[in-house]
N, C-alpha and C. Protein backbone atom coordinates (compact mmCIF):
# COMPACT_ATOMS: atom_id res chain seq x y z
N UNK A 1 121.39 89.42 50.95
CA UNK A 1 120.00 89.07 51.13
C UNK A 1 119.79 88.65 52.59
N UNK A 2 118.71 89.58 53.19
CA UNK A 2 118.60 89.28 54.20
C UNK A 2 117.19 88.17 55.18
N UNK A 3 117.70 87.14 55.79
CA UNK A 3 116.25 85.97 55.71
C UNK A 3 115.31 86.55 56.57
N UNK A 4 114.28 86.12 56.30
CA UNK A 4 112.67 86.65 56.97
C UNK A 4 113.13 86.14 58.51
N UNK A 5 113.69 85.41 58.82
CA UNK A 5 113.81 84.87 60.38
C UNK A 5 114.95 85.79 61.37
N UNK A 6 115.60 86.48 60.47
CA UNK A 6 116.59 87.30 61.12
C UNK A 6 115.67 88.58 61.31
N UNK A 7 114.95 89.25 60.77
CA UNK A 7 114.83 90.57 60.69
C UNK A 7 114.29 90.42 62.36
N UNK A 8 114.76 92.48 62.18
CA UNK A 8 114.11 92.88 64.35
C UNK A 8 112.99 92.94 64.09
N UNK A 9 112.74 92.76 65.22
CA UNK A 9 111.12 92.81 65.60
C UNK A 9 110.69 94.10 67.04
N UNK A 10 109.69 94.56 66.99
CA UNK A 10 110.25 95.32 67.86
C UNK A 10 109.44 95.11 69.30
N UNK A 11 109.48 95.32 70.09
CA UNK A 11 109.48 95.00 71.73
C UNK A 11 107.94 94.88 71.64
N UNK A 12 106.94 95.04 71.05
CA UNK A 12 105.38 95.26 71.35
C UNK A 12 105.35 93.71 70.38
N UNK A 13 106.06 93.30 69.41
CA UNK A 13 105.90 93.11 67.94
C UNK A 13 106.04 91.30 69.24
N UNK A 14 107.50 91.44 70.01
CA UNK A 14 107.47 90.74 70.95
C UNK A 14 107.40 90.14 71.35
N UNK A 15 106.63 91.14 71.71
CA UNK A 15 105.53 90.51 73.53
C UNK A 15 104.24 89.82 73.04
N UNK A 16 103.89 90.21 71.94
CA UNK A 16 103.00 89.87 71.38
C UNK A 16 102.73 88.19 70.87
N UNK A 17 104.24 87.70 70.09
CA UNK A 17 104.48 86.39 69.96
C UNK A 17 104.84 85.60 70.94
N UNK A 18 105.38 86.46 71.84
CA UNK A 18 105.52 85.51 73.30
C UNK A 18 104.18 85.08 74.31
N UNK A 19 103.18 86.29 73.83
CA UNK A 19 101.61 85.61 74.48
C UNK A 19 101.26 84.66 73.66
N UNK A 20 101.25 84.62 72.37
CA UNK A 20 100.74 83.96 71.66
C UNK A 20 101.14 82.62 71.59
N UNK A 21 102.89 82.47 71.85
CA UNK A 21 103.36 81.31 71.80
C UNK A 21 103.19 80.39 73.41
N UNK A 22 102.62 81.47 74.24
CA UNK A 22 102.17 80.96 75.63
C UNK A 22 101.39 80.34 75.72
N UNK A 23 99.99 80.96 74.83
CA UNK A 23 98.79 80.71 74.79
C UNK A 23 98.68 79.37 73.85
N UNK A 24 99.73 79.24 72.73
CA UNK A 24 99.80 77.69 71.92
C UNK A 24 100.07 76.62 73.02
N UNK A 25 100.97 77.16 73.83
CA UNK A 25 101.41 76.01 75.03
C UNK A 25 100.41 75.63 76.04
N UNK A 26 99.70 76.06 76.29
CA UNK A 26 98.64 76.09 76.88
C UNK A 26 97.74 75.31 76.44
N UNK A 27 97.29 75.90 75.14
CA UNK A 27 96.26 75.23 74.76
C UNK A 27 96.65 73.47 74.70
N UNK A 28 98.28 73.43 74.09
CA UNK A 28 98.23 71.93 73.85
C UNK A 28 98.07 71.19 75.29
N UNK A 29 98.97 71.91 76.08
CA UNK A 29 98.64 70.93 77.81
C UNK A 29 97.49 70.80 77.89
N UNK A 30 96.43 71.55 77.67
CA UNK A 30 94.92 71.47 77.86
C UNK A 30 94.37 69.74 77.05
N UNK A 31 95.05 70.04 75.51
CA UNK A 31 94.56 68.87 74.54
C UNK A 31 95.43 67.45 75.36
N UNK A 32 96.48 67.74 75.90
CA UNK A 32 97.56 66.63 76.46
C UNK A 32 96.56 65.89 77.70
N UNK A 33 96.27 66.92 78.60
CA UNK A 33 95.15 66.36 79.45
C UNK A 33 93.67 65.89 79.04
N UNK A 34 93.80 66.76 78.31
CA UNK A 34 92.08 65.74 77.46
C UNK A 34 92.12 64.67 77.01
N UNK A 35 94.00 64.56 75.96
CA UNK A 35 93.70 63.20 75.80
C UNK A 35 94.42 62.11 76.77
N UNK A 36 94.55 62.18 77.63
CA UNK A 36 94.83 61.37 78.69
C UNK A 36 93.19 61.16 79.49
N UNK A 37 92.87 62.32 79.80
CA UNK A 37 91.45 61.88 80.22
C UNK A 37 90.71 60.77 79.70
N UNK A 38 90.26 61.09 77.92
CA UNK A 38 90.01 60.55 77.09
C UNK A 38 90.27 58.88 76.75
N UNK A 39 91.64 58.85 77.32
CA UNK A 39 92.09 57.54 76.66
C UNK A 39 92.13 56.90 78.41
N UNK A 40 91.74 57.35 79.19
CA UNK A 40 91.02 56.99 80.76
C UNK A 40 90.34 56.16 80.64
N UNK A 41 89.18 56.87 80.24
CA UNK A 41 87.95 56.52 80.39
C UNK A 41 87.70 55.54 78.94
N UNK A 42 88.23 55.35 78.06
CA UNK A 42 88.47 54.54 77.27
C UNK A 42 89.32 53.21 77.55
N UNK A 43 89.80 53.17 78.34
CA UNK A 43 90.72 52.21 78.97
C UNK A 43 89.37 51.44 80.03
N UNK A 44 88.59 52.08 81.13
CA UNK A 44 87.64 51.95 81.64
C UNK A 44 86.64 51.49 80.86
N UNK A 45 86.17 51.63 79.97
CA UNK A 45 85.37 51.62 79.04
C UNK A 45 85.22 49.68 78.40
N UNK A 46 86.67 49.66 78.00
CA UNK A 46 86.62 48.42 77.59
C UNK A 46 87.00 47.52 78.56
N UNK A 47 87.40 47.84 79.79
CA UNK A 47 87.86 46.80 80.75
C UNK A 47 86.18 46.54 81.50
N UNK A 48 85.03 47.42 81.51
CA UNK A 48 84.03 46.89 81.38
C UNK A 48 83.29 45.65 80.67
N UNK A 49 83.83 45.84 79.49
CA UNK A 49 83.02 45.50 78.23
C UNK A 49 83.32 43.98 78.46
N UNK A 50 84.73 44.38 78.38
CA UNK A 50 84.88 42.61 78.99
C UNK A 50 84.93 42.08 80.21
N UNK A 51 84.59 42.75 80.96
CA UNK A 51 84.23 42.03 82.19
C UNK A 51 82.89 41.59 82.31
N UNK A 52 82.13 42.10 81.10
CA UNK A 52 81.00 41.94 80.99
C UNK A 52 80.54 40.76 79.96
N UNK A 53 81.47 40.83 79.12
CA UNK A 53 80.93 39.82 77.95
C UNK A 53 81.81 38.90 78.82
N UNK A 54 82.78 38.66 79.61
CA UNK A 54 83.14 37.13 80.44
C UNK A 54 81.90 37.09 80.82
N UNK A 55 81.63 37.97 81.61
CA UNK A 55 79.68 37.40 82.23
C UNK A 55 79.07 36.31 81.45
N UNK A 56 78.71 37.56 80.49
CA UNK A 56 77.56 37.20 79.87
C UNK A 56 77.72 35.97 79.18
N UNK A 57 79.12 35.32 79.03
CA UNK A 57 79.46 33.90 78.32
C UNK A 57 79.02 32.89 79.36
N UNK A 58 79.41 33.87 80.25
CA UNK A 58 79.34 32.18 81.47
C UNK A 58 77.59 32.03 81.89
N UNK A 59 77.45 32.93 81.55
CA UNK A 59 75.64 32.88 81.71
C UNK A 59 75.05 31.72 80.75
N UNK A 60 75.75 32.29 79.91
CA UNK A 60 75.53 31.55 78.23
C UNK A 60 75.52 30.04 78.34
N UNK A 61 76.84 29.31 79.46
CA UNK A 61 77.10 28.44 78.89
C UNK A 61 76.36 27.85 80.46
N UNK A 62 76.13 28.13 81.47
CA UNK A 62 75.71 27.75 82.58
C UNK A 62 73.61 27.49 82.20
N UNK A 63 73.17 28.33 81.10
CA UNK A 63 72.06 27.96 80.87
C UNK A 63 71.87 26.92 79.30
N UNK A 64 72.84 27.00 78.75
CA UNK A 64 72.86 25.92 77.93
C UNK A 64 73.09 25.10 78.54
N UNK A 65 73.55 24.62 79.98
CA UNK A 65 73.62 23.32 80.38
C UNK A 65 72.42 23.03 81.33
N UNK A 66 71.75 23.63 81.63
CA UNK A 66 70.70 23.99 81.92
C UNK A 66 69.83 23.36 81.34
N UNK A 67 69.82 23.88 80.11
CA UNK A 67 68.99 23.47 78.75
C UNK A 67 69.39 21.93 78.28
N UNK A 68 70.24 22.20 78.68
CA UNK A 68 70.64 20.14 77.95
C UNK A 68 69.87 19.62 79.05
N UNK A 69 70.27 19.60 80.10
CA UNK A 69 69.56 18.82 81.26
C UNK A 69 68.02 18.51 80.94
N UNK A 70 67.66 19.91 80.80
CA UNK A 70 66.13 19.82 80.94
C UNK A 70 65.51 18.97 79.92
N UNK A 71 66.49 19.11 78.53
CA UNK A 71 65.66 18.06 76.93
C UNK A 71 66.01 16.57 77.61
N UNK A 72 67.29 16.84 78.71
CA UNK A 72 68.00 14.93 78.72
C UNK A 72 66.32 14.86 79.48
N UNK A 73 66.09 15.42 80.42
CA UNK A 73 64.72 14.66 81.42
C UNK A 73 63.70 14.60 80.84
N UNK A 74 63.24 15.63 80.00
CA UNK A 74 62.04 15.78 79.16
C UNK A 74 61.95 14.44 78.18
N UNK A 75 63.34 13.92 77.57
CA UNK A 75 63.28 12.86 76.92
C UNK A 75 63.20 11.87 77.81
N UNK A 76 63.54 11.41 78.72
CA UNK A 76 64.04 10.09 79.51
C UNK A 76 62.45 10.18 80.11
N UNK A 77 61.86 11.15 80.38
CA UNK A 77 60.18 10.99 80.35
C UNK A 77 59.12 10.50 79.13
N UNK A 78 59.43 10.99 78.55
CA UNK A 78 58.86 10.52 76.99
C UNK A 78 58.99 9.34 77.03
N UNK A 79 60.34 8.87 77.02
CA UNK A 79 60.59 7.60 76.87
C UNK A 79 59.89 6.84 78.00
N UNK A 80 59.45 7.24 79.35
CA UNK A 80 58.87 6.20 80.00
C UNK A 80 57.67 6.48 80.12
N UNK A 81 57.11 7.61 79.60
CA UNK A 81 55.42 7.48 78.91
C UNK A 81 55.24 6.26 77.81
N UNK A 82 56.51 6.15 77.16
CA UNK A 82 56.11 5.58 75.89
C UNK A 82 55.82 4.34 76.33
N UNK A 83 56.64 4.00 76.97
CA UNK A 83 57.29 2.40 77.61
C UNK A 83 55.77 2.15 78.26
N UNK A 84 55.28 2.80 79.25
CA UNK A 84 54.30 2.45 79.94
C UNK A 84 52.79 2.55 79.12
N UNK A 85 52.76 3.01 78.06
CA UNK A 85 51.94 3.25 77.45
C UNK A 85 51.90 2.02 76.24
N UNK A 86 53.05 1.27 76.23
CA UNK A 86 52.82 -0.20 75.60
C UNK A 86 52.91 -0.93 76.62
N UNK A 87 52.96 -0.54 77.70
CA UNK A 87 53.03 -1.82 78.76
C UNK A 87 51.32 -1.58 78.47
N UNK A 88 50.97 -0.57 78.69
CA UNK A 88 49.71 -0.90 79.12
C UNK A 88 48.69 -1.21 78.05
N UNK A 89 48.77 -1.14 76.76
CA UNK A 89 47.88 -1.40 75.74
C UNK A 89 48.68 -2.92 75.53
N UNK A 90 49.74 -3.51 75.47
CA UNK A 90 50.08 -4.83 75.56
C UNK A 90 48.97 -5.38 76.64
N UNK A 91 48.71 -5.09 78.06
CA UNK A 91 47.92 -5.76 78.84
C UNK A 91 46.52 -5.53 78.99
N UNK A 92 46.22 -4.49 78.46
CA UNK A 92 44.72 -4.39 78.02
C UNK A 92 43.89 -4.67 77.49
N UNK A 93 44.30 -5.77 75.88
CA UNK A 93 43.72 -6.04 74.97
C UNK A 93 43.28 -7.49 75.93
N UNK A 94 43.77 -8.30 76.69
CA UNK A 94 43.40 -9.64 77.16
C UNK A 94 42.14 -9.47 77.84
């Protein structure tokens, strides 16, 4: 019994699998560089992302302090509307 991998093949029969097996090689270097491209610009991609969301935290936390400040004064005013506003109805009624 003779195996399917031994039998001749003949010179056209070939040349024929040798383009073909050229053209497989090919194609994968093609996919090898795509996915290197691919995983490039994906690499780029997220070294953005977080260079961006560091931003956008420190934005975050530079206007929340911002924001505290502004309620601490807004209150510490209140409070001396209030104050002056019994100073002054304390001395008004006389």
């Amino acid at each position: 019994m003779v195996e399917e991998s031994c039998r001749i093949v003949s010179a056209a029969e070939y040349a024929r699998q040798q383009e073909a097996l050229r053209q497989m090689r090919e194609t994968i270097d093609a996919l090898r560089m795509s996915r290197r491209i691919l995983m490039s610009l994906l690499e780029d991609s997220q070294l953005r992302l977080e260079r961006e969301t560091r931003q956008l935290k420190a934005e975050q936390q530079r206007l929340q302090k911002l924001s505290n400040q502004l309620a601490k004064e807004v209150w510490e005013k209140n409070c001396r509307i209030c104050l002056l506003e019994r100073q002054n109805n304390g001395s008004g009624g006389a």
